[in-house]
Protein backbone atom coordinates (compact mmCIF):
# COMPACT_ATOMS: atom_id res chain seq x y z
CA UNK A 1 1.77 -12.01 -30.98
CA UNK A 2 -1.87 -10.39 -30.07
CA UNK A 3 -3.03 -8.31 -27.40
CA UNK A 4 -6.16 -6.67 -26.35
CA UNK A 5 -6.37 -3.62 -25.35
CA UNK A 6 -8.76 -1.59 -23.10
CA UNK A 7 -8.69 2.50 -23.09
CA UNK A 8 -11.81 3.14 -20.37
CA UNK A 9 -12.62 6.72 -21.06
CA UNK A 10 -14.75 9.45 -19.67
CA UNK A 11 -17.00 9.38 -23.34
CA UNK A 12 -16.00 6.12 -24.58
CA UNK A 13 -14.74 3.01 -23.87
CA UNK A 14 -12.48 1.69 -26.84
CA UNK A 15 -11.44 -1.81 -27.33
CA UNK A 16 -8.88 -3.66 -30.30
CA UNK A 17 -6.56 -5.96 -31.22
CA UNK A 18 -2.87 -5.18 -30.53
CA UNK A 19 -0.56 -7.12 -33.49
CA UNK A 20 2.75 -6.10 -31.39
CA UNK A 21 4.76 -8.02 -34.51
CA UNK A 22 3.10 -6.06 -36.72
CA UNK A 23 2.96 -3.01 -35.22
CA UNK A 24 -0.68 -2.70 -36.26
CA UNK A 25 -4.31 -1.58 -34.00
CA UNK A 26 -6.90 -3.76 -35.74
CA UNK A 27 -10.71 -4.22 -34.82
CA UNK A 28 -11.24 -0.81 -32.91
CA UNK A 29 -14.55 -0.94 -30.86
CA UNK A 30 -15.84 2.25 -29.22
CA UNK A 31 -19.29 1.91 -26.43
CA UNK A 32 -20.30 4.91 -24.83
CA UNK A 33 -19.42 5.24 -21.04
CA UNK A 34 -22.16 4.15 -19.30
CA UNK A 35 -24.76 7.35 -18.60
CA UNK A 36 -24.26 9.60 -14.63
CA UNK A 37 -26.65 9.02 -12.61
CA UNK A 38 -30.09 11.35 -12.50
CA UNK A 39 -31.49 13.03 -9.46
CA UNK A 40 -27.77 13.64 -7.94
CA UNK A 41 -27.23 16.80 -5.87
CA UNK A 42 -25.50 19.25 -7.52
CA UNK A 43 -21.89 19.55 -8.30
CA UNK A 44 -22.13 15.31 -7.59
CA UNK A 45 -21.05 13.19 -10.88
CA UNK A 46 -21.79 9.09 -9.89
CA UNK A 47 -22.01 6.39 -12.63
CA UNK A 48 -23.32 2.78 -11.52
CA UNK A 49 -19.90 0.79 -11.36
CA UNK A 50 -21.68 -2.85 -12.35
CA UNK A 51 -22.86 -0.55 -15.39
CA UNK A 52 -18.99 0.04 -16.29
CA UNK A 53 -18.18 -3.34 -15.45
CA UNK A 54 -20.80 -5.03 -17.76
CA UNK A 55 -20.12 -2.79 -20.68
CA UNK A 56 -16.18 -3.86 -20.87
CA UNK A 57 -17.14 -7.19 -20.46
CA UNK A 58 -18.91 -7.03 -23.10
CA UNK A 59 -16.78 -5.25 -24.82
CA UNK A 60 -13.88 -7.75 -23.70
CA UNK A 61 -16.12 -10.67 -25.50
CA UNK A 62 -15.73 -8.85 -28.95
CA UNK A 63 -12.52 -8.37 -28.84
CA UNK A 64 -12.05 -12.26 -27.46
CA UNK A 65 -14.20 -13.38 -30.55
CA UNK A 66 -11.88 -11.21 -33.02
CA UNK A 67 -8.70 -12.49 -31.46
CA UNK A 68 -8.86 -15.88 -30.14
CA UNK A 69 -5.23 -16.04 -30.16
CA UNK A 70 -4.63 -13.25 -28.24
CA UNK A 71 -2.22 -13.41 -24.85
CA UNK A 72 -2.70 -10.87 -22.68
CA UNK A 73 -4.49 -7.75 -22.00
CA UNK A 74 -3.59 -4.29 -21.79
CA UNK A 75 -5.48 -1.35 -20.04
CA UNK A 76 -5.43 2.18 -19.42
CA UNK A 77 -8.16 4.35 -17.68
CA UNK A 78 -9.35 7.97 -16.75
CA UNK A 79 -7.76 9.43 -14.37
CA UNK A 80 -9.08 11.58 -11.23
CA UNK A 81 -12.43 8.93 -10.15
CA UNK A 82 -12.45 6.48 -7.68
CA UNK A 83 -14.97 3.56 -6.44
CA UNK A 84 -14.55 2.08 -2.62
CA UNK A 85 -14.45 -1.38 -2.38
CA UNK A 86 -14.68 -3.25 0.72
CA UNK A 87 -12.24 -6.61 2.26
CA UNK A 88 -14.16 -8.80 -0.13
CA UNK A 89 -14.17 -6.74 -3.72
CA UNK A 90 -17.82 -5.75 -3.32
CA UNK A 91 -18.08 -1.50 -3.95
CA UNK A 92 -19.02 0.25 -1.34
CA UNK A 93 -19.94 3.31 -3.66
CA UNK A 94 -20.50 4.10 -7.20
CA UNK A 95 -17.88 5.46 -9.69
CA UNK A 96 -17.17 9.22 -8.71
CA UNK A 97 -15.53 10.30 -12.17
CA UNK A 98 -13.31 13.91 -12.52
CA UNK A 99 -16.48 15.87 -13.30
CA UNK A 100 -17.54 15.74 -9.85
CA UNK A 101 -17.21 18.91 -7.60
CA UNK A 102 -18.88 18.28 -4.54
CA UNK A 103 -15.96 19.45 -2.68
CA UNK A 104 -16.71 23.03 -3.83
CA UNK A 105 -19.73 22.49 -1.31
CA UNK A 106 -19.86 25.34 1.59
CA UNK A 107 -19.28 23.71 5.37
CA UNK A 108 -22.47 24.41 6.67
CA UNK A 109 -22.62 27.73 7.42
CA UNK A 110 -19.22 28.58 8.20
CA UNK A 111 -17.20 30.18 5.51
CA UNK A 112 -15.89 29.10 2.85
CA UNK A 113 -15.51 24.91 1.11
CA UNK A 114 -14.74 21.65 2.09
CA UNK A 115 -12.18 22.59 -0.67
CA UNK A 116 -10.98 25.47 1.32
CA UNK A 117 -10.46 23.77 4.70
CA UNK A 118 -8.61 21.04 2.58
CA UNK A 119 -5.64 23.20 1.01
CA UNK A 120 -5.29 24.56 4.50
CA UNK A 121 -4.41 21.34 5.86
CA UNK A 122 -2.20 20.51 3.25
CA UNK A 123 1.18 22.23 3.07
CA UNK A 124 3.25 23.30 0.63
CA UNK A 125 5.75 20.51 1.32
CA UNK A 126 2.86 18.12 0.89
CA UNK A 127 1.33 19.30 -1.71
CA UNK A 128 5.14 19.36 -4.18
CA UNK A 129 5.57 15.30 -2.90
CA UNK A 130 2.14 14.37 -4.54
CA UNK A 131 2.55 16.39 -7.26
CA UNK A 132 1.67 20.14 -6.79
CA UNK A 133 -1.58 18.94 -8.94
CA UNK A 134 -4.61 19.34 -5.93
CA UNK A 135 -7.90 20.58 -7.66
CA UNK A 136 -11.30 19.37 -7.47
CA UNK A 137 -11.72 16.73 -9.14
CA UNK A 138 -9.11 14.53 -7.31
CA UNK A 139 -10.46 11.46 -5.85
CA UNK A 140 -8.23 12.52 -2.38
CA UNK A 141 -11.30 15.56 -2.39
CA UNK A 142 -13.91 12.91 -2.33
CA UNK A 143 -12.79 11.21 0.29
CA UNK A 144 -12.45 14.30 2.26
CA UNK A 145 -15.88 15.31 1.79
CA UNK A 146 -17.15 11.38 2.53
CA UNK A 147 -14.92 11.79 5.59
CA UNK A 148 -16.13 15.21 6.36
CA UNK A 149 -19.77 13.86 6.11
CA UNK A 150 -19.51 10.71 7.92
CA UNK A 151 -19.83 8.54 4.90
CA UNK A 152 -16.29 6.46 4.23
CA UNK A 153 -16.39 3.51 5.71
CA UNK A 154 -12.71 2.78 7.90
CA UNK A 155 -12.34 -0.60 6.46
CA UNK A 156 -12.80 0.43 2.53
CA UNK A 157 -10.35 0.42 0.21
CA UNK A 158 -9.94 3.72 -2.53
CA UNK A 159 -9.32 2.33 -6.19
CA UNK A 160 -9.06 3.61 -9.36
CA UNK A 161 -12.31 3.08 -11.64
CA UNK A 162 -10.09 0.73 -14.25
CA UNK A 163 -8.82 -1.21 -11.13
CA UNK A 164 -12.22 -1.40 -9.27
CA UNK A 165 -13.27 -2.86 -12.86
CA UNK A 166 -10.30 -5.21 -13.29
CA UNK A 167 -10.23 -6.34 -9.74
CA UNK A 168 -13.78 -7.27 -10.13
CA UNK A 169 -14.01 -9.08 -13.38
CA UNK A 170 -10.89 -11.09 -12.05
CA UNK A 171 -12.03 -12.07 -8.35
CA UNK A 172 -9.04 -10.70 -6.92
CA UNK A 173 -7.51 -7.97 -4.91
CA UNK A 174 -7.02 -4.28 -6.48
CA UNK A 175 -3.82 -2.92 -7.14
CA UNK A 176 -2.48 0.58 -7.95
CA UNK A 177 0.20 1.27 -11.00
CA UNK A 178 1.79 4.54 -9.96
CA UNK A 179 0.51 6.73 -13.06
CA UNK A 180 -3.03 5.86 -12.78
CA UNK A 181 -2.67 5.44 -8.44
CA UNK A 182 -1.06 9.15 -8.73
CA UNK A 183 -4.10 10.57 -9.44
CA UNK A 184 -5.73 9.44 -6.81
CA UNK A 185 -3.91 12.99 -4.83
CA UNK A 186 -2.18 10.76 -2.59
CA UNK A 187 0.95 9.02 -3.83
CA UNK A 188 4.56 10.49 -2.41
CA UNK A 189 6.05 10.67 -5.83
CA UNK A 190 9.62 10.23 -4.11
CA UNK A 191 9.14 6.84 -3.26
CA UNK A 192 5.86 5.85 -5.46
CA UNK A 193 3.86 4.68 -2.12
CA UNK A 194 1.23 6.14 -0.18
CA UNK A 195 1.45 9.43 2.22
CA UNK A 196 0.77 7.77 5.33
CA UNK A 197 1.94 10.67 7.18
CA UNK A 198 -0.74 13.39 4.87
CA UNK A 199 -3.15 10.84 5.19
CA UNK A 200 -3.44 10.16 8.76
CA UNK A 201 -3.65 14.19 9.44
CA UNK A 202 -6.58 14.07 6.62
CA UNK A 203 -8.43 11.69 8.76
CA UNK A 204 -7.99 9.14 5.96
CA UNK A 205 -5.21 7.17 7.77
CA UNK A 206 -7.94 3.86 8.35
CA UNK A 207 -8.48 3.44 4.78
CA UNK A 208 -7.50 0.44 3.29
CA UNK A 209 -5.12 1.67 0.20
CA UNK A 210 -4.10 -0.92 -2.74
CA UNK A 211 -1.01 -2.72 -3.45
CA UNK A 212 1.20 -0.49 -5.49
CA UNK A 213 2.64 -2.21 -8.33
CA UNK A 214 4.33 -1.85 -11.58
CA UNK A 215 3.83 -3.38 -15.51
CA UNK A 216 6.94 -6.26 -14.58
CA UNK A 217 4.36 -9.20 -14.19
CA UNK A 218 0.50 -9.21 -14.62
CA UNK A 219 -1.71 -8.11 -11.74
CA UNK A 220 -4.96 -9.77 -12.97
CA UNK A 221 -6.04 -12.41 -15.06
CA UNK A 222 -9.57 -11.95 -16.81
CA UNK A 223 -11.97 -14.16 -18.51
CA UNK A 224 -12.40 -13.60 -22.50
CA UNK A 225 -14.90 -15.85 -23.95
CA UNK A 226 -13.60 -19.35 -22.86
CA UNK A 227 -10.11 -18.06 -21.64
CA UNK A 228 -8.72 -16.46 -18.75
CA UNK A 229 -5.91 -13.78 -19.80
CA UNK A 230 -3.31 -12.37 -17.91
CA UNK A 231 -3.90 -8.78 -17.45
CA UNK A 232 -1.46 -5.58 -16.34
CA UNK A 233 -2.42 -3.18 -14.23
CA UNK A 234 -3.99 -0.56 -15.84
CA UNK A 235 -2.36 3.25 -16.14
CA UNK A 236 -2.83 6.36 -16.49
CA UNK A 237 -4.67 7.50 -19.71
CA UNK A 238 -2.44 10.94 -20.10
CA UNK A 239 0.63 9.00 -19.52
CA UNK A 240 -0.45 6.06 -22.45
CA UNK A 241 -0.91 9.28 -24.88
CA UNK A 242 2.52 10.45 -24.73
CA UNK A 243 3.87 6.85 -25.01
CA UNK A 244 1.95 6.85 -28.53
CA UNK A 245 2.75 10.32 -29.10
CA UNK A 246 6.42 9.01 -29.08
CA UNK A 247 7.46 11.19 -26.88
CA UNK A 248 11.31 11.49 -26.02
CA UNK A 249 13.53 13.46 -23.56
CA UNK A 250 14.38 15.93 -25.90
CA UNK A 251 10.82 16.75 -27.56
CA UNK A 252 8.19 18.80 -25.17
CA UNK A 253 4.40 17.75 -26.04
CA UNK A 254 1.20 20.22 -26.87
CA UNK A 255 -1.65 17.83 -26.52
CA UNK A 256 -4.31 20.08 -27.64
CA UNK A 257 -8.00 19.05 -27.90
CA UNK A 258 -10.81 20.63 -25.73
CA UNK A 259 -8.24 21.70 -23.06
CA UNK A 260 -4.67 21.50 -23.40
CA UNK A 261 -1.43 20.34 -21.90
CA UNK A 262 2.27 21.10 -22.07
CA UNK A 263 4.43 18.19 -20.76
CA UNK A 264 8.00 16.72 -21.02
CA UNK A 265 9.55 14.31 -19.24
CA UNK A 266 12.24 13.86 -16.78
CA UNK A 267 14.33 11.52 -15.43
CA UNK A 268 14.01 12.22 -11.63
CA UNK A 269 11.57 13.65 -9.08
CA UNK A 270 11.79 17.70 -8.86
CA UNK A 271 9.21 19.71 -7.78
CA UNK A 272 8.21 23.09 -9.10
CA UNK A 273 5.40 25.34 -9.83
CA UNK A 274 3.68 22.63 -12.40
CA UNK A 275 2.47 19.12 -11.80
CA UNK A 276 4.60 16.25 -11.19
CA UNK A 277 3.05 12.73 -12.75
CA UNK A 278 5.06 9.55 -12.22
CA UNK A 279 6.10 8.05 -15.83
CA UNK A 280 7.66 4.87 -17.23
CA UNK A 281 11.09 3.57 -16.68
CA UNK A 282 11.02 5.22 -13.59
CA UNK A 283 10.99 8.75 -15.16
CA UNK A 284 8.67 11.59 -14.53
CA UNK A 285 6.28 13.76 -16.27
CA UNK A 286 6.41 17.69 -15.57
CA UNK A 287 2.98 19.15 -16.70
CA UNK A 288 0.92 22.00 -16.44
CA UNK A 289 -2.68 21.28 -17.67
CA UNK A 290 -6.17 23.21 -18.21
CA UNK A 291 -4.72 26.08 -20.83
CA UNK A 292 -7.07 27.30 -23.09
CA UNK A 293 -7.74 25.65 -26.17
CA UNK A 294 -11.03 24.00 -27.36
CA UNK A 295 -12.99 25.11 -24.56
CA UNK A 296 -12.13 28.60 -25.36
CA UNK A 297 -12.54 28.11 -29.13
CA UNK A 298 -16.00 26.58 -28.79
CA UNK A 299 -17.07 30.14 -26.46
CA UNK A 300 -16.01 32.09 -29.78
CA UNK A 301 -17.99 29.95 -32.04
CA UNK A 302 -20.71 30.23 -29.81
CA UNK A 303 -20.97 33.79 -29.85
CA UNK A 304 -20.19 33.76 -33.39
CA UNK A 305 -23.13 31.68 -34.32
CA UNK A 306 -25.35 32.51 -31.62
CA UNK A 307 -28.00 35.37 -34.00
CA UNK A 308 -28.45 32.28 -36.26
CA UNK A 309 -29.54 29.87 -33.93
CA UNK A 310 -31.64 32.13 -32.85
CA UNK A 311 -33.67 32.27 -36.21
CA UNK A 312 -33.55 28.69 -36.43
CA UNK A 313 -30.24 28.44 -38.45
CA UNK A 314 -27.33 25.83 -38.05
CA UNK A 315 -23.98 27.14 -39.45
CA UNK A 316 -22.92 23.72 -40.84
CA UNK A 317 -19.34 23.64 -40.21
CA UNK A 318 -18.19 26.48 -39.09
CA UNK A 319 -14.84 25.06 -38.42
CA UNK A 320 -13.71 24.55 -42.12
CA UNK A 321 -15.03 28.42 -42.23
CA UNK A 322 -13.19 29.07 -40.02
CA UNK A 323 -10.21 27.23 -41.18
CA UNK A 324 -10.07 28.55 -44.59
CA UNK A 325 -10.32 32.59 -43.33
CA UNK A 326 -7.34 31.82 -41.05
CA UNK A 327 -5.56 30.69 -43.70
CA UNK A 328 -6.25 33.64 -45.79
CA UNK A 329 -5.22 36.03 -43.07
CA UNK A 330 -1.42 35.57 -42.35
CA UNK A 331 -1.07 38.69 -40.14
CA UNK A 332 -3.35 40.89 -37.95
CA UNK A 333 -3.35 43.54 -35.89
CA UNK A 334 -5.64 42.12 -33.76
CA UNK A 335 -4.94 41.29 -30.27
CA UNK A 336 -6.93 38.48 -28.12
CA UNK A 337 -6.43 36.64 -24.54
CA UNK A 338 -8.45 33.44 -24.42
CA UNK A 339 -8.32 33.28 -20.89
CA UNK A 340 -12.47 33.17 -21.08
CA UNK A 341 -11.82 31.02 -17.50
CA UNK A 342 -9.47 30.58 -14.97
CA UNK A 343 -6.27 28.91 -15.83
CA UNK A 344 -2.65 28.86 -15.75
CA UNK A 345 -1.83 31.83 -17.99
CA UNK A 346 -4.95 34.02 -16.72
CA UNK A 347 -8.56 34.78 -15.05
CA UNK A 348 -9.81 36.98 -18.01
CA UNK A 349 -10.06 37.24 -21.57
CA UNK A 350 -9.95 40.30 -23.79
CA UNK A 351 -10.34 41.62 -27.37
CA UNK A 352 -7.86 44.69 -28.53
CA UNK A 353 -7.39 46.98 -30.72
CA UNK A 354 -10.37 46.28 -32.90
CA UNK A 355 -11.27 48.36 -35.81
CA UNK A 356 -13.63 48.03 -38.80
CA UNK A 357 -10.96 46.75 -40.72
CA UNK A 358 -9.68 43.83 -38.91
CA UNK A 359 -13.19 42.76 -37.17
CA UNK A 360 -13.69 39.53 -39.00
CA UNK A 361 -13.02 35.47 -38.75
CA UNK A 362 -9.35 35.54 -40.31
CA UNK A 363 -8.16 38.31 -37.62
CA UNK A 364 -10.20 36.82 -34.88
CA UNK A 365 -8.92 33.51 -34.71
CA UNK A 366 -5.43 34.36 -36.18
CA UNK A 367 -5.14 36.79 -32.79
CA UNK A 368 -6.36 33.93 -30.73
CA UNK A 369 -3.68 31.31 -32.48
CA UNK A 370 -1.41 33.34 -31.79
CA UNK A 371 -2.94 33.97 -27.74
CA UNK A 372 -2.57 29.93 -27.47
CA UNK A 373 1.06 30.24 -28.57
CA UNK A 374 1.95 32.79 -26.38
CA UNK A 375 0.44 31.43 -23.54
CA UNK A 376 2.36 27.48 -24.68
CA UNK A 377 5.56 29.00 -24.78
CA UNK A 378 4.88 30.62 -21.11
CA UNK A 379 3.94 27.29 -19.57
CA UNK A 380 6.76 25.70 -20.72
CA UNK A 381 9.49 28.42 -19.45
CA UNK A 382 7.79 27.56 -15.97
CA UNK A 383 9.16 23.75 -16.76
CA UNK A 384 12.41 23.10 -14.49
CA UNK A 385 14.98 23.04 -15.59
CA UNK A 386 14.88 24.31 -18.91
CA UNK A 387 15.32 21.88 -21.68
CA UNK A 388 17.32 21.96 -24.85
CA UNK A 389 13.99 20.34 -26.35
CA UNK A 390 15.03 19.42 -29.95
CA UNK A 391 11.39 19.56 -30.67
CA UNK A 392 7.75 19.94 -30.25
CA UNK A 393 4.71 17.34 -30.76
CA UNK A 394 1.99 17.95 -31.16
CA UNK A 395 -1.36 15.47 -30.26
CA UNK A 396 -5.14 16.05 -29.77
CA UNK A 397 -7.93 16.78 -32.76
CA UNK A 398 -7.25 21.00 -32.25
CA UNK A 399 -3.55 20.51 -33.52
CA UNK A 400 -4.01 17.77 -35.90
CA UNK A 401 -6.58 20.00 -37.62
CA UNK A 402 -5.47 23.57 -37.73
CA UNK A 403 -1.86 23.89 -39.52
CA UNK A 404 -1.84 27.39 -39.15
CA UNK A 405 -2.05 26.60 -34.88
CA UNK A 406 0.80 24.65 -35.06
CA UNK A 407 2.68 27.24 -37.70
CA UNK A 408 2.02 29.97 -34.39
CA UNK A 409 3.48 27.50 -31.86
CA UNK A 410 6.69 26.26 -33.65
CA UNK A 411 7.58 29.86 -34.53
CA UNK A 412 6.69 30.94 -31.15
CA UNK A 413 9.27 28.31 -29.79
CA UNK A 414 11.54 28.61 -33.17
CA UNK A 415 11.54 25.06 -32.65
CA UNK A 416 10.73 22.13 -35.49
CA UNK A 417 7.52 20.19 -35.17
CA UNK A 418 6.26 16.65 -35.54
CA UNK A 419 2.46 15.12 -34.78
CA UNK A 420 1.43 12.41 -33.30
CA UNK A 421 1.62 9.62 -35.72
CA UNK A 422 -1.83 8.54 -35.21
CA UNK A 423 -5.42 9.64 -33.64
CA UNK A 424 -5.12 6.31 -31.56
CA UNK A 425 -2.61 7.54 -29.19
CA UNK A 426 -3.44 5.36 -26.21
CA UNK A 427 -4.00 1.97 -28.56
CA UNK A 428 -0.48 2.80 -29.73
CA UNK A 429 0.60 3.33 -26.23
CA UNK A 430 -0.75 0.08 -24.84
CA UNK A 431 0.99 -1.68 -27.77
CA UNK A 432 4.42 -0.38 -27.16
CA UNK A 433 3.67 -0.85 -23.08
CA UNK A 434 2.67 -4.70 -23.99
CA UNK A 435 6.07 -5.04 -25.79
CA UNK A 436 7.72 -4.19 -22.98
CA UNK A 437 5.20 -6.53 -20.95
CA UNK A 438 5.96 -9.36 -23.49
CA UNK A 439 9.73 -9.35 -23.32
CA UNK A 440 10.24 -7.45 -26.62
CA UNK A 441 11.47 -4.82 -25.60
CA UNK A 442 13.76 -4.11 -22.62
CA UNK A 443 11.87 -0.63 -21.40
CA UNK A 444 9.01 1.54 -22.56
CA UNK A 445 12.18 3.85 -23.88
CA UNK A 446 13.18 1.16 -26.03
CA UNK A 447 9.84 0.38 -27.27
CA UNK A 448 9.19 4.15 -28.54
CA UNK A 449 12.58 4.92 -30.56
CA UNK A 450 11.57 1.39 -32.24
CA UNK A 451 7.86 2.08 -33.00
CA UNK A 452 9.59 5.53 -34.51
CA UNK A 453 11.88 3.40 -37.27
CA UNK A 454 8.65 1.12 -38.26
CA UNK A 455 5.40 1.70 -40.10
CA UNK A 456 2.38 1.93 -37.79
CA UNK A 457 -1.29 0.41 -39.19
């Protein structure tokens, strides 16, 4: 049995052929996301929605053409962007992806953001039901500052970007599958439905919100070439990763790529000072996101390299350099923060106890392996209650490519370690969600522990 799957990123969008007997991702297909718009204000991040549309049609018709016998279609999307839609599926704006910050704008010229005024209206009770996860980038922000600025329509309808496209290649109404619709900033975890109540004292009460659903029967049904497929709802791309991380109860997962996340799941709702994201099976995610990792590694390279781009040079790949004089430096003396930006652990970085002898690559990044593990280990005593995790694993290109990383993170934890058993995380996901969509398998739970016991392609 064949599925297609759909993974609409930020960069990419990716594509391919789901064998779910097999247990095999075949014909991968990767488009860029379609370009942001030019001559935006600043802080404002837009993409033309028909543009996103289009491009995974098109890339829908490649995958139709190399599976013809293919029954459904699976989909997971960004997270944090949103496109208003009116009563008849036409949008209303364009795509607002997670980039955009336009709720850091000042109110006129009274003090302080539309941000600012936002948290204040938002208590702490409030804020723990949809997930203790408000920041910026939320799509709930962008409707405040629309709302703020007279520009959200009563009668539109909030979606997701991979609903607005779904809902729009199908002819049909949008719906919302609770770990994609979470990140809208709006859900009540506790009951997986909108906060009418937060809502309403937003000024956001009019809006027209989307069905919420879950994956027990398809929500869509798409044309592929000659065909119309049945379709699920799309979720949440985070979410899909740890589903082909193979996560389990008793493992915690380090995604760690550009930023980084700690997360574990649980089986019921508890708030507590991380974010709460809805999972499968009706389980729960605990997470705290945005600690250092590549972001901070890049600023190091970047100051490392910066006298020979000056003279015109490119250090080739200073990453295997880099690699290599970690490896040769077990131990140092060195001491490093890599908070270079505000996150969870910290608002500022540091270098210590430098001396002639231990100012080089090696000790440099060695102290900073061993900052990230630190700083892991603290996030996840902040997790409630504390596990008996078994085990850590680890995802994202950062872990997969420095051992000596993941050496200073298991022995930080004392804990074994596994990776992710392949770069595709959210392909894999989708194929162990369509199992479960299929029939064969009787929850997403099941699905994982048997993708575990069989050789993935």
């Amino acid at each position: 049995m064949k599925f297609l799957a759909l993974d609409l990123g930020t960069s990419f969008l990716k594509g391919a052929v789901l064998d779910l007997d097999q247990a095999a991702i075949r014909h991968v297909i990767r488009t860029p996301f379609p370009a942001a718009l030019s001559a935006l204000p600043a802080r404002h991040v837009e993409i033309d929605p028909a543009a996103i549309v289009q491009a995974t049609q098109q890339l829908l018709e490649q995958l139709g053409d190399a599976a013809p016998d293919a029954v459904g279609v699976m989909v997971c999307s960004q997270m944090d962007g949103t496109v208003l839609m009116d009563s008849r599926g036409a949008a209303l704006s364009n795509a607002v992806i997670w980039q955009d910050q336009r709720i850091l704008d000042p109110v006129g010229d009274a003090a302080g953001s539309y941000y600012d005024q936002l948290r204040e209206r938002m208590p702490p009770s409030v804020l723990a039901v949809t997930g203790n996860g408000l920041r910026p980038s939320l799509p709930l922000c962008t409707l405040f500052w629309w709302a703020a600025n007279g520009l959200l329509p009563e009668d539109a309808m909030p979606v997701s970007i991979g609903d607005y496209v779904l809902a729009t290649l199908a002819g049909s109404p949008a719906v919302s599958e609770p770990t994609l619709g979470a990140s809208m900033g709006a859900l009540d975890m506790r009951t997986r439905s909108w906060h009418r109540e937060m809502l309403d004292d937003l000024g956001l009460g009019a809006l027209a919100w989307p069905q919420v659903v879950d994956l027990s029967a398809p929500s869509y049904e798409i044309r592929v070439g000659s065909r119309r497929l049945p379709c699920y709802a799309p979720v949440g791309d985070h979410q899909c990763a740890l589903v082909g991380a193979l996560l389990r109860p008793d493992e915690i997962s380090l995604n760690i790529s550009t930023g980084s996340q700690v997360a574990v799941i649980a089986p019921t709702f508890m708030a507590g000072p991380y974010e709460t994201r809805p999972y499968f099976d009706g389980g729960f995610l605990q997470v705290i996101s945005r600690i250092p990792a590549g972001r901070a590694l890049n600023a190091l390279v970047g100051l490392l390299t910066e006298l020979a781009r000056a003279d015109g040079y490119t250090v080739r790949d200073p990453w295997a350099t880099i690699a290599a004089a970690v490896e040769a430096t077990p131990q140092t003396d060195m001491q490093v923060d890599v908070s270079f930006f505000a996150n969870p652990v910290g608002t500022q970085g540091a270098m210590l106890n430098l001396s002639e002898e231990n100012l080089q690559v090696g000790h440099l990044f060695r102290a900073t392996f061993q900052s990230m593990a630190r700083n892991y280990h603290l996030c996840a005593e902040r997790l409630s209650p504390p596990q008996p995790w078994q085990r850590l694993v680890f995802s994202g290109g950062l872990a997969q490519r420095f051992a000596p990383l993941r050496a200073e993170i298991a022995g930080r934890f004392g804990l074994p370690y596994r990776q992710c058993p392949t770069s595709e995380d959210t392909l894999l996901g989708l194929l162990a969600l369509a199992r479960v969509a299929a029939g064969d398998a009787p929850s997403v739970a099941a699905s994982v522990a048997r993708l575990a016991n069989e050789a993935i392609s």
